[in-house]
N, C-alpha and C. Protein backbone atom coordinates (compact mmCIF):
# COMPACT_ATOMS: atom_id res chain seq x y z
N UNK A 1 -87.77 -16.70 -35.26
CA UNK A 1 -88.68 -17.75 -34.89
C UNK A 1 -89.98 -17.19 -34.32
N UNK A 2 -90.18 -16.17 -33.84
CA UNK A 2 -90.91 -15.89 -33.14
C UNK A 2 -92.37 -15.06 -33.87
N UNK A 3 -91.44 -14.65 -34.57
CA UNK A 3 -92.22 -14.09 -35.85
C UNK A 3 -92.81 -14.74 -36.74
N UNK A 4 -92.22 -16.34 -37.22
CA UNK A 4 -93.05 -17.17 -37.99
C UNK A 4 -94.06 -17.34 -36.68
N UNK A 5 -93.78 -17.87 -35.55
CA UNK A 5 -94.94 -17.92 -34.81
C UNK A 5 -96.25 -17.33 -34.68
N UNK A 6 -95.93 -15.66 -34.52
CA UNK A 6 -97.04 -14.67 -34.41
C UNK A 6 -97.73 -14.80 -36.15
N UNK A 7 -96.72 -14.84 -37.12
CA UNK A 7 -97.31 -14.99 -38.50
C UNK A 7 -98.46 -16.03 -38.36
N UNK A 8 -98.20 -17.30 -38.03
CA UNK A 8 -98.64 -18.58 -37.91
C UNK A 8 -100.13 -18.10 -37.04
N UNK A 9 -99.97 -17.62 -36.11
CA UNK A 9 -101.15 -17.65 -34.86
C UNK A 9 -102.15 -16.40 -35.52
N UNK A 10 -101.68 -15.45 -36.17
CA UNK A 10 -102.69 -14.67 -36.96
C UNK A 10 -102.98 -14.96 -37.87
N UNK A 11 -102.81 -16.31 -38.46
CA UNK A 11 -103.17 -16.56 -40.37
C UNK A 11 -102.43 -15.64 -41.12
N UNK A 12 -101.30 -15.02 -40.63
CA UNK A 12 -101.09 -14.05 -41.88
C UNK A 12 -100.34 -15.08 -43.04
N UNK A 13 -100.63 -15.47 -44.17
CA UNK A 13 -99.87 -16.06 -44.84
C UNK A 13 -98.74 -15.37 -45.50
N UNK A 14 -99.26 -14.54 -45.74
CA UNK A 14 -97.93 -13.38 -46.60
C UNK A 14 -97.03 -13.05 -45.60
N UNK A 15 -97.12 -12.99 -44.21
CA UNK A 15 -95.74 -12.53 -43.69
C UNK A 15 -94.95 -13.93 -43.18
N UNK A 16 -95.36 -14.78 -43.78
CA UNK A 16 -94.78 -16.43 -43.21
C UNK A 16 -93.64 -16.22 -43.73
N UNK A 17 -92.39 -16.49 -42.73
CA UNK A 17 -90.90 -16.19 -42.87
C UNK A 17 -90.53 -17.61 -43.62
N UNK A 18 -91.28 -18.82 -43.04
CA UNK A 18 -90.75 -20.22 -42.88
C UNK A 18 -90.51 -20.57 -41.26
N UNK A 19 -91.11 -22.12 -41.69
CA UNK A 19 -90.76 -22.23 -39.69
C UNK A 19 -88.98 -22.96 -39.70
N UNK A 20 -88.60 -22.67 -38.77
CA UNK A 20 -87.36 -22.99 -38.42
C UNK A 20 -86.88 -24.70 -38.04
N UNK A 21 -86.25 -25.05 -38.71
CA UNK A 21 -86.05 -26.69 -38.71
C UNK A 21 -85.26 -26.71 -37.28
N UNK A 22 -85.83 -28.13 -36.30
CA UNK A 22 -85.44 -28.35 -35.12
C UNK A 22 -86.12 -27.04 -33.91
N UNK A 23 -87.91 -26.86 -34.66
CA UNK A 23 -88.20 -26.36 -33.70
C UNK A 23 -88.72 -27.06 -32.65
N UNK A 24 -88.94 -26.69 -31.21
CA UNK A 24 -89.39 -26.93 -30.27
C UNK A 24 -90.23 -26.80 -29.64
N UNK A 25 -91.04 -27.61 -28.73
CA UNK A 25 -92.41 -27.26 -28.14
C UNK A 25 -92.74 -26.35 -26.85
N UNK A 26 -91.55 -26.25 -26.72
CA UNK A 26 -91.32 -24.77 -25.77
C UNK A 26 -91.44 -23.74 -26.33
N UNK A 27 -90.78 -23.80 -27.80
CA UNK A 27 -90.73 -22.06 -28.72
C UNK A 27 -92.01 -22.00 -29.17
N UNK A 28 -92.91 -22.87 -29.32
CA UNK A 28 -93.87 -22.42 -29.77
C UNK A 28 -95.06 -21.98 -28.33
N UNK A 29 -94.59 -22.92 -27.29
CA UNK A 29 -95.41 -22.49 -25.72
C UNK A 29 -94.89 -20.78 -25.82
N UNK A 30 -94.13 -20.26 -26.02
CA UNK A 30 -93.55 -18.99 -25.57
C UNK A 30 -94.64 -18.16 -26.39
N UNK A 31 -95.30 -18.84 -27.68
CA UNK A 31 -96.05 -17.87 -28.24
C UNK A 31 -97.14 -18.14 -28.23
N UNK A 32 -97.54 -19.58 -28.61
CA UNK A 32 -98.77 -19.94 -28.64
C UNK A 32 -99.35 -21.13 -27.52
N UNK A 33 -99.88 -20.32 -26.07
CA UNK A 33 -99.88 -21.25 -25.32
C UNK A 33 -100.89 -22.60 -25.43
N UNK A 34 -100.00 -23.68 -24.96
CA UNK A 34 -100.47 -24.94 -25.15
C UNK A 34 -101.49 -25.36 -24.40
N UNK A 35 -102.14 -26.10 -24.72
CA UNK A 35 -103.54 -26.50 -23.90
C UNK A 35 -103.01 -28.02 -23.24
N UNK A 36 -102.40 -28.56 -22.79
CA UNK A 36 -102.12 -29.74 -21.95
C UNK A 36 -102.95 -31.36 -21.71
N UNK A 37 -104.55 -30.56 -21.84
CA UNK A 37 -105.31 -31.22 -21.81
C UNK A 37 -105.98 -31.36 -22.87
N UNK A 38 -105.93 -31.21 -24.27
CA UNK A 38 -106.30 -31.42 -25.77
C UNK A 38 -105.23 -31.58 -26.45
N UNK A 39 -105.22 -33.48 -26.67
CA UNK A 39 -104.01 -33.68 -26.84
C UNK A 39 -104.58 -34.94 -28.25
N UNK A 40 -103.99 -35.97 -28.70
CA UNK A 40 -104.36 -36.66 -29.41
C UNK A 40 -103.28 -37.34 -30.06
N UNK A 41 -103.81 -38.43 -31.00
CA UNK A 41 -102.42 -38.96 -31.90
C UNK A 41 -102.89 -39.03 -33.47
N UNK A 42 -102.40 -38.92 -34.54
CA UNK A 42 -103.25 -39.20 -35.59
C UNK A 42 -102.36 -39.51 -36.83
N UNK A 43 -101.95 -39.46 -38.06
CA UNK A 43 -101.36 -40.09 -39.32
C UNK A 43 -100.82 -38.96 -39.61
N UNK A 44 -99.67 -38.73 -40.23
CA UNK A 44 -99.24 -37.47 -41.06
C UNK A 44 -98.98 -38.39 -42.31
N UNK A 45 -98.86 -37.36 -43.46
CA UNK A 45 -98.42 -38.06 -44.88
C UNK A 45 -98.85 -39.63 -45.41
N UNK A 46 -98.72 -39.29 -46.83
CA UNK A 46 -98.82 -41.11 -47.36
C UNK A 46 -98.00 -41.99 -47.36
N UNK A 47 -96.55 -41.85 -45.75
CA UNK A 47 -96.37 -43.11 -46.05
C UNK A 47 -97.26 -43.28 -43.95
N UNK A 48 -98.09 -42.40 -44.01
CA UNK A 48 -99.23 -43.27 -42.80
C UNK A 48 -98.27 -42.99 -41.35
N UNK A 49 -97.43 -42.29 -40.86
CA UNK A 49 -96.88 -42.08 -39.86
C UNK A 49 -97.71 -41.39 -38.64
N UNK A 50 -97.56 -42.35 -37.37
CA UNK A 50 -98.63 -42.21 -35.92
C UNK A 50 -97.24 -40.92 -35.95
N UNK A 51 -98.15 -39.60 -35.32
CA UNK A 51 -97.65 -39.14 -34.71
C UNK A 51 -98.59 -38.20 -33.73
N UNK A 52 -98.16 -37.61 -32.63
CA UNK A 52 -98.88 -36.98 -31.73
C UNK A 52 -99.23 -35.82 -32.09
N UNK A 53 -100.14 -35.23 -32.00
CA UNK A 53 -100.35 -33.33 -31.43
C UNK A 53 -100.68 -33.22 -30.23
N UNK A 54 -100.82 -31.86 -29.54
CA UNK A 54 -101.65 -30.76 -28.36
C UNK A 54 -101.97 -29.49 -29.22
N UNK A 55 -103.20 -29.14 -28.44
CA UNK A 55 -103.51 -28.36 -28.67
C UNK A 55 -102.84 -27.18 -28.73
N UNK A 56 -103.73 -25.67 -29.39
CA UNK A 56 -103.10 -24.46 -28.69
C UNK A 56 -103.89 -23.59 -28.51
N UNK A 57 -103.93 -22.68 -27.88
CA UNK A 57 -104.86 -21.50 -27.69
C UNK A 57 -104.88 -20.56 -28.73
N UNK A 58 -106.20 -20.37 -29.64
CA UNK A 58 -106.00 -19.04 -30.37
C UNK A 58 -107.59 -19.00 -30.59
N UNK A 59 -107.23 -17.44 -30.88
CA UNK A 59 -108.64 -16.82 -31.22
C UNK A 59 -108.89 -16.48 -32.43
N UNK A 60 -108.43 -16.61 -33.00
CA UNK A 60 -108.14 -16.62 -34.82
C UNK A 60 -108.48 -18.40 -35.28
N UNK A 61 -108.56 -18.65 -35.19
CA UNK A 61 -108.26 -20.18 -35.51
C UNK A 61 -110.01 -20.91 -34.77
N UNK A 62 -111.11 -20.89 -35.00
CA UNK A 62 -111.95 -21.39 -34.49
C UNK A 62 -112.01 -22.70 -34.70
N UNK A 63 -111.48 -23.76 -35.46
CA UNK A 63 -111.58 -24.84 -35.55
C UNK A 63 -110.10 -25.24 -34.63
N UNK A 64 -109.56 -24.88 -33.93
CA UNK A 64 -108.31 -25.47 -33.10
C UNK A 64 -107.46 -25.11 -33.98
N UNK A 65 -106.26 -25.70 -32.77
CA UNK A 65 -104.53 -25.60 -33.56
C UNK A 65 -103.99 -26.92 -33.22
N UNK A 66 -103.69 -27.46 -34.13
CA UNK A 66 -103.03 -28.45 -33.16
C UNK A 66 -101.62 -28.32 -34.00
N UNK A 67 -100.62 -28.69 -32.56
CA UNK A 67 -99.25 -28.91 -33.04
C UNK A 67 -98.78 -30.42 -32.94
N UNK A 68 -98.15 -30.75 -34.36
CA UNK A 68 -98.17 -31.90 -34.69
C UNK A 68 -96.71 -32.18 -33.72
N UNK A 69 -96.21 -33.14 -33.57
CA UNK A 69 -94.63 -32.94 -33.26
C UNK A 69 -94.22 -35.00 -32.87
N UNK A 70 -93.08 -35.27 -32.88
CA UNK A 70 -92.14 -36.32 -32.07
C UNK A 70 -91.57 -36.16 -31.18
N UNK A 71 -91.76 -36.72 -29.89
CA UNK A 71 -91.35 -36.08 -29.04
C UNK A 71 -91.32 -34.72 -28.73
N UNK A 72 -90.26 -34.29 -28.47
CA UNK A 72 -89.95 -32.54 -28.29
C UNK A 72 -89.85 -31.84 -29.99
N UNK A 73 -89.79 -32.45 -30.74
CA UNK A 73 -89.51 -31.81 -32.22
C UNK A 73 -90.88 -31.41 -32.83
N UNK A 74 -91.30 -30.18 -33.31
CA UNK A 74 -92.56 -29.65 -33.90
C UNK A 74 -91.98 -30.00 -35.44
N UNK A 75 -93.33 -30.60 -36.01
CA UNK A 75 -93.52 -31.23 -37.25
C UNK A 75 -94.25 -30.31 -38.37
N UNK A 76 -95.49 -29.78 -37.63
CA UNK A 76 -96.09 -29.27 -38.48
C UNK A 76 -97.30 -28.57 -37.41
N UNK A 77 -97.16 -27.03 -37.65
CA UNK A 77 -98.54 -26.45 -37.03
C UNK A 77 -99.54 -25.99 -37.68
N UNK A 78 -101.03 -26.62 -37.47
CA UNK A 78 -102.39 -27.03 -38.19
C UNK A 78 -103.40 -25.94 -37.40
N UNK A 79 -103.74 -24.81 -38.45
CA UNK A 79 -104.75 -24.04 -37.77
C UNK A 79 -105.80 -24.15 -38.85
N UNK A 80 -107.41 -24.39 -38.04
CA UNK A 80 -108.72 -24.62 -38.48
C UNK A 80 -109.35 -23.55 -38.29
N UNK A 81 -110.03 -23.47 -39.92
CA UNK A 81 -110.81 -22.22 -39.96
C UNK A 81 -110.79 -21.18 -39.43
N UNK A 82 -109.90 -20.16 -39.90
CA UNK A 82 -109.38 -19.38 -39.60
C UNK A 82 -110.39 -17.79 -39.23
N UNK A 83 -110.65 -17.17 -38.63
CA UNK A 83 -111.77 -16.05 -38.81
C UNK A 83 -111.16 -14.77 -38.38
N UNK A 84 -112.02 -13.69 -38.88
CA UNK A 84 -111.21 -12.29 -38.44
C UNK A 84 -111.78 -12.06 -37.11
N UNK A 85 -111.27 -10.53 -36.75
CA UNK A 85 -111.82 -10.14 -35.35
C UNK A 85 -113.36 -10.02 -34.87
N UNK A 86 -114.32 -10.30 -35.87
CA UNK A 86 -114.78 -10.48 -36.02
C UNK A 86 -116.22 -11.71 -36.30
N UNK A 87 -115.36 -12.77 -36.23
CA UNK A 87 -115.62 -14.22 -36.23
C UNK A 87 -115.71 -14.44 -37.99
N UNK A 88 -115.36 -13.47 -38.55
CA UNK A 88 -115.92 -13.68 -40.50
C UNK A 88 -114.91 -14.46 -40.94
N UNK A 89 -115.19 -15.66 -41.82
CA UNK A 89 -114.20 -16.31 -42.12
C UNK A 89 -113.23 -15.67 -43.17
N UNK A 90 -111.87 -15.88 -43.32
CA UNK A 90 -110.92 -15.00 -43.98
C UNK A 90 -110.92 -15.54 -45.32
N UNK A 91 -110.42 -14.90 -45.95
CA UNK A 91 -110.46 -15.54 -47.19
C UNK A 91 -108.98 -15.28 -47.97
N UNK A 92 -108.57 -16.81 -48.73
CA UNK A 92 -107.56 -17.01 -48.96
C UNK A 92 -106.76 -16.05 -49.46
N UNK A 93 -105.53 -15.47 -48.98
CA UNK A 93 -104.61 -14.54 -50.24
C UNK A 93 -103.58 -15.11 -50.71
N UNK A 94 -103.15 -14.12 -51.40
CA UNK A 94 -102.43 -14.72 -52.50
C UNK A 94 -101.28 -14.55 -52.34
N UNK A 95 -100.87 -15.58 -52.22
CA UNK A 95 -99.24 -15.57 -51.93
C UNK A 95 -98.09 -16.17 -53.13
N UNK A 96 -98.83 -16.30 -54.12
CA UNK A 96 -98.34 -16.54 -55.29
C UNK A 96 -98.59 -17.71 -56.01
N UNK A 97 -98.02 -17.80 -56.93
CA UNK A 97 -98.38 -19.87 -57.65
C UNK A 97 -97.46 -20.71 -56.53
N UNK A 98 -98.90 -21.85 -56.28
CA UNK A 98 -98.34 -22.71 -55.30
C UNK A 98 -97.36 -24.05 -56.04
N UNK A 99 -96.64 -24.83 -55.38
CA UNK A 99 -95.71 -25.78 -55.43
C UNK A 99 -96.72 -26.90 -56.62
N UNK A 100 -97.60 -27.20 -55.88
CA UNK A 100 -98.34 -28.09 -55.43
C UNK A 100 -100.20 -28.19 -55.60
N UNK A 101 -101.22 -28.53 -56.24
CA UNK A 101 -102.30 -28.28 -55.36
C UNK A 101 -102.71 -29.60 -55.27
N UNK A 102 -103.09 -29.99 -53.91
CA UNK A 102 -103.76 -30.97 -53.65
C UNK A 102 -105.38 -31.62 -53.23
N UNK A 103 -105.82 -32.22 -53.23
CA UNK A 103 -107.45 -32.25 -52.71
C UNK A 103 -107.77 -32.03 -51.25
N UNK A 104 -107.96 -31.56 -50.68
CA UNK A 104 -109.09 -31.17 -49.27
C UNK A 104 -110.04 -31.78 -48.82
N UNK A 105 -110.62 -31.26 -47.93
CA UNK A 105 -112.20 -31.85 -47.81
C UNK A 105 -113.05 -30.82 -46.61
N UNK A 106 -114.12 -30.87 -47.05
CA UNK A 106 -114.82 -29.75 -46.33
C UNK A 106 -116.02 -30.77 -45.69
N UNK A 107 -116.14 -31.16 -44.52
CA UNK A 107 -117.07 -32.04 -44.08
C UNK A 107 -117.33 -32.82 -44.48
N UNK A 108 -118.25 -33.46 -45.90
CA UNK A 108 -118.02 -34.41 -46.48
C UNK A 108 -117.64 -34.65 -47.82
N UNK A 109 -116.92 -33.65 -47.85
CA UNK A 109 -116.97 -32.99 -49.65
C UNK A 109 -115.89 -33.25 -49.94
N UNK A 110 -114.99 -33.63 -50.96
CA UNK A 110 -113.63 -33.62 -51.33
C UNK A 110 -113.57 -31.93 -51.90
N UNK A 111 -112.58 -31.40 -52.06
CA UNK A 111 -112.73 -30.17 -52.51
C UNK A 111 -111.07 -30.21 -53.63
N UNK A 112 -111.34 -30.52 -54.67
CA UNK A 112 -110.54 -31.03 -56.04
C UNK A 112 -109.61 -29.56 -55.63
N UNK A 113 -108.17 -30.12 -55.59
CA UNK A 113 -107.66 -29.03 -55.70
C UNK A 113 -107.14 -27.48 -54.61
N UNK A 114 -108.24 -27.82 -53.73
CA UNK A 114 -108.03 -27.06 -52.65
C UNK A 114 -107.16 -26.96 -51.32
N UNK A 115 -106.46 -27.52 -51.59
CA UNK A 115 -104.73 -27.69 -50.59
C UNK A 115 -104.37 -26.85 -51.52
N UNK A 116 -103.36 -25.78 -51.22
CA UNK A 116 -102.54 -24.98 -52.12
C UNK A 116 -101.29 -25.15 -51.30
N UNK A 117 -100.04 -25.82 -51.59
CA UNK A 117 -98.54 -26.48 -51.22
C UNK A 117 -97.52 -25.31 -51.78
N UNK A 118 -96.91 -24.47 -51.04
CA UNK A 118 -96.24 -23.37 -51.19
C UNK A 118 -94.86 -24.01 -50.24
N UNK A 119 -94.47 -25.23 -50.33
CA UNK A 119 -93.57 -26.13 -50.48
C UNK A 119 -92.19 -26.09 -49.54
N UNK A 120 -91.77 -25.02 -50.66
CA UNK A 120 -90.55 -24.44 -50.37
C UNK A 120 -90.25 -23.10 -49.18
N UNK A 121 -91.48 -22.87 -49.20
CA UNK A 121 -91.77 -21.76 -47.89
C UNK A 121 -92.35 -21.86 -46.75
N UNK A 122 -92.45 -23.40 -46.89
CA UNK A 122 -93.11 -23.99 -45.99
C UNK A 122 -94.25 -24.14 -44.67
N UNK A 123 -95.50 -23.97 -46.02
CA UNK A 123 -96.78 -23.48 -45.93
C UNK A 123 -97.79 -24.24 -46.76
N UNK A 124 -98.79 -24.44 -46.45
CA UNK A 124 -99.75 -25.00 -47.47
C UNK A 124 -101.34 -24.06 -46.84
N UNK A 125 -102.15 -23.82 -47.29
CA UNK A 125 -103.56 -23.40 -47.12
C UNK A 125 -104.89 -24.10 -48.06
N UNK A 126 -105.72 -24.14 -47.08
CA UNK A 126 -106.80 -25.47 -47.18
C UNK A 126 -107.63 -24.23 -47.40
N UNK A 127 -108.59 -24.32 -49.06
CA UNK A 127 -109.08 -23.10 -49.53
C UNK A 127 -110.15 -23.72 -50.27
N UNK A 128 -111.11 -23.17 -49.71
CA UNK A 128 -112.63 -23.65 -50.61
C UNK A 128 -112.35 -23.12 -51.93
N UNK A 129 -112.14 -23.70 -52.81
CA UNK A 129 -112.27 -23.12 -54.27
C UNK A 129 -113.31 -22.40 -55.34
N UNK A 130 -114.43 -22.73 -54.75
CA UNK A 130 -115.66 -22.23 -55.02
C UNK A 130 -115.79 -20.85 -54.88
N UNK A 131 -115.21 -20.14 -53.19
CA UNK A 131 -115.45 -18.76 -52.65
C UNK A 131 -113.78 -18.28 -52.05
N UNK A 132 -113.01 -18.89 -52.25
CA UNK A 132 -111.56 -18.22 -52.30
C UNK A 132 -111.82 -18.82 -50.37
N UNK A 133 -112.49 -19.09 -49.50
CA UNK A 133 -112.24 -18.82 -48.09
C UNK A 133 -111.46 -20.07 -47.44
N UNK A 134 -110.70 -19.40 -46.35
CA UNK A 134 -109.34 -19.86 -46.02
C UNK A 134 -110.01 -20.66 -45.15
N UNK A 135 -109.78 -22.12 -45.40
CA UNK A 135 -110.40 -23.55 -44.78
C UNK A 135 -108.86 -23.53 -43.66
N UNK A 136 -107.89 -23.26 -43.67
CA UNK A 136 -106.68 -24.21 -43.06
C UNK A 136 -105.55 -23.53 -43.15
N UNK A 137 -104.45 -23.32 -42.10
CA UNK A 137 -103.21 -22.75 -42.25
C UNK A 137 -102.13 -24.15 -42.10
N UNK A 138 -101.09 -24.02 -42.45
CA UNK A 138 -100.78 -25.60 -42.44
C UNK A 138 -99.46 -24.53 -42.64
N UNK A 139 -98.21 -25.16 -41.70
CA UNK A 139 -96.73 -24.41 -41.70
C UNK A 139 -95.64 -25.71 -41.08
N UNK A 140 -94.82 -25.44 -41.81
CA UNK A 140 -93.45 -26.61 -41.62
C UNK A 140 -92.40 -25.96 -42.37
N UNK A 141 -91.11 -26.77 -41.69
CA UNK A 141 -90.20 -26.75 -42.10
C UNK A 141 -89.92 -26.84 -43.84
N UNK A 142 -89.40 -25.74 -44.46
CA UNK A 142 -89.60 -25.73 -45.64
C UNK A 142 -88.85 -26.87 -46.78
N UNK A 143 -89.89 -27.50 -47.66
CA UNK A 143 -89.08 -29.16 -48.09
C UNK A 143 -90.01 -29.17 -49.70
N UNK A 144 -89.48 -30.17 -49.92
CA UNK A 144 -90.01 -30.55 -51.24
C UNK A 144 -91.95 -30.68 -51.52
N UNK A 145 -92.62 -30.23 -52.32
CA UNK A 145 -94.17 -30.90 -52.30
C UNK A 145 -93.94 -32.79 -52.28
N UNK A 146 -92.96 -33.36 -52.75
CA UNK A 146 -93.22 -34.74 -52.28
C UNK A 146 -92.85 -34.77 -51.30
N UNK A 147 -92.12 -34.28 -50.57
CA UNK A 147 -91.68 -34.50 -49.05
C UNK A 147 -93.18 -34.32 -47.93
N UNK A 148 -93.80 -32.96 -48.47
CA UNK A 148 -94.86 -32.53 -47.51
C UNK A 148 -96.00 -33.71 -47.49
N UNK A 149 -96.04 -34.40 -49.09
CA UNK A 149 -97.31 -35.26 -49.11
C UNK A 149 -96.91 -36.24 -48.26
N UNK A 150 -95.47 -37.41 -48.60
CA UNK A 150 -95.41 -38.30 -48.00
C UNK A 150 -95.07 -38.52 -46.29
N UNK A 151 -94.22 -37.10 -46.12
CA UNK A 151 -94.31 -37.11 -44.18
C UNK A 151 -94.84 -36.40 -43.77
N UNK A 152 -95.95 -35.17 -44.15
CA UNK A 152 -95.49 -34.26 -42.92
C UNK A 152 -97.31 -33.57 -43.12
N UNK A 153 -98.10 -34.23 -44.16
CA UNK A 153 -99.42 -33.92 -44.33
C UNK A 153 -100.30 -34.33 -43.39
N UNK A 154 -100.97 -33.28 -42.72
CA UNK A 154 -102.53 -34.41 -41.77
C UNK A 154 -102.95 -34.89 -42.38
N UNK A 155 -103.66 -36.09 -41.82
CA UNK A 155 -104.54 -36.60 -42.72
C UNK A 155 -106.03 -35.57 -42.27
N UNK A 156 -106.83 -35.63 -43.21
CA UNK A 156 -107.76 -34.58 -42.91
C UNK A 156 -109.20 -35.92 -43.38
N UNK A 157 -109.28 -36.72 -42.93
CA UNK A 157 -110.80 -37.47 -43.36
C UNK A 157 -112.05 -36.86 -43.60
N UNK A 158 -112.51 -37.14 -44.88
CA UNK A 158 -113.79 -36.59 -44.91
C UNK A 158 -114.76 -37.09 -43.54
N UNK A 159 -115.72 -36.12 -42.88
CA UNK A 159 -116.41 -36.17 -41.72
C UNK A 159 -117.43 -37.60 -41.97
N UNK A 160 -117.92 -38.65 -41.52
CA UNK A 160 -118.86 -39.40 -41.51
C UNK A 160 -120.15 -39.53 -40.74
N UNK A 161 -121.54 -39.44 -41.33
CA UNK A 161 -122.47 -39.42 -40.79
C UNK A 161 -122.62 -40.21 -39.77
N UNK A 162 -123.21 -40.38 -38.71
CA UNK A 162 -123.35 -41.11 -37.78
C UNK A 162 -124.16 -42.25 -38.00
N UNK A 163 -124.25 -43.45 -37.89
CA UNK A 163 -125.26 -44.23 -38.03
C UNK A 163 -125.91 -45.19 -37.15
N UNK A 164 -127.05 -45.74 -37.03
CA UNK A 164 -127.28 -46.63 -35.94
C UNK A 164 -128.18 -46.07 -34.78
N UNK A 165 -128.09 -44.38 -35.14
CA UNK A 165 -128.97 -43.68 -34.54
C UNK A 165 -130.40 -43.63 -34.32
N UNK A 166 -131.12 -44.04 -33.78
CA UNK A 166 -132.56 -44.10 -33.81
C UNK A 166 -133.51 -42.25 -33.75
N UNK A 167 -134.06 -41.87 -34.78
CA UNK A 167 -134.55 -40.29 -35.23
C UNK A 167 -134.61 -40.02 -33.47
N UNK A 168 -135.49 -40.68 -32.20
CA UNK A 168 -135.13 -39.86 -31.26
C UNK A 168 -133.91 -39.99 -30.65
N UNK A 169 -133.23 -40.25 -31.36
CA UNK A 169 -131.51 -39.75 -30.45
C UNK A 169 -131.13 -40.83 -29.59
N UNK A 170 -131.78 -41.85 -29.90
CA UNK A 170 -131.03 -43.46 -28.85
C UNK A 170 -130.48 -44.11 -29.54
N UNK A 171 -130.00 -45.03 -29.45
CA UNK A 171 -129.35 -46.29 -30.12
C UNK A 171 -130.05 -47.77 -30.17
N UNK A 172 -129.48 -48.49 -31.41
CA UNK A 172 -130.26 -49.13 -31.42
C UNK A 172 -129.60 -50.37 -30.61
């Protein structure tokens, strides 16, 4: 377990063991400490399920981590934009033909194709298709590609412009 963890918290996709079914939000505090105070609720999968995350601490991961979970049960752990020691964003490897590919979105862009669903190993990576670079680490309990779409996917919304804004920065 501990090892999908450290896999998970460095982006390594190739050494992803699989995360362990009936994990806990303690096993993952032991590795990846939790932030308490970045917390939230949001949709997993298409059949639309509220479920919670918290945050986590990493330095690999510049867009956050959040761990999805029910109650005490971890669902699915979500790392954003992933970068090297360096701050350079990583770029996707290859971990073989995926399950699955599904659509993405990069701010406001759909990105056709760029979920790669490695299903059964229970992993997916959010990959600009254009430049190979690793948008997203996405790890769960290993299950079917229909299983991942209908429970266990973030929803990831394309970003929306703001509106109503007046050019100097007031409202109207």
């Amino acid at each position: 377990m501990r090892d999908a963890l450290r896999a998970f918290a460095a982006a390594d996709a190739r050494a992803w063991p699989g995360m362990p079914a009936g994990l806990a939000l303690g096993d993952v505090a032991a590795v990846l400490p939790l932030a308490e105070d970045v917390w939230g609720e949001g949709v997993l999968g298409e059949e639309r399920r509220r479920a919670a995350w918290v945050g986590a601490e990493s330095s690999v991961y510049e867009g956050g981590v959040r761990v999805w979970h029910e109650s005490e049960l971890v669902l699915v752990l979500e790392g954003r934009d992933p970068v090297d020691a360096d701050g350079e964003p990583l770029v996707a490897p290859d971990v073989g033909r995926p399950d699955a590919l599904l659509d993405t979105v990069l701010g406001r862009l759909v990105l056709p194709g760029g979920e790669r669903v490695y299903a059964a190993r229970g992993l997916a990576l959010r990959v600009n298709p254009e430049n190979c670079l690793l948008l997203g680490v996405l790890a769960f309990a290993p299950t079917t590609p229909e299983d991942y779409s209908a429970r266990l996917r973030p929803e990831l919304p394309p970003q929306r412009l703001l509106t109503g804004l007046v050019a100097a920065g007031g409202r109207r």
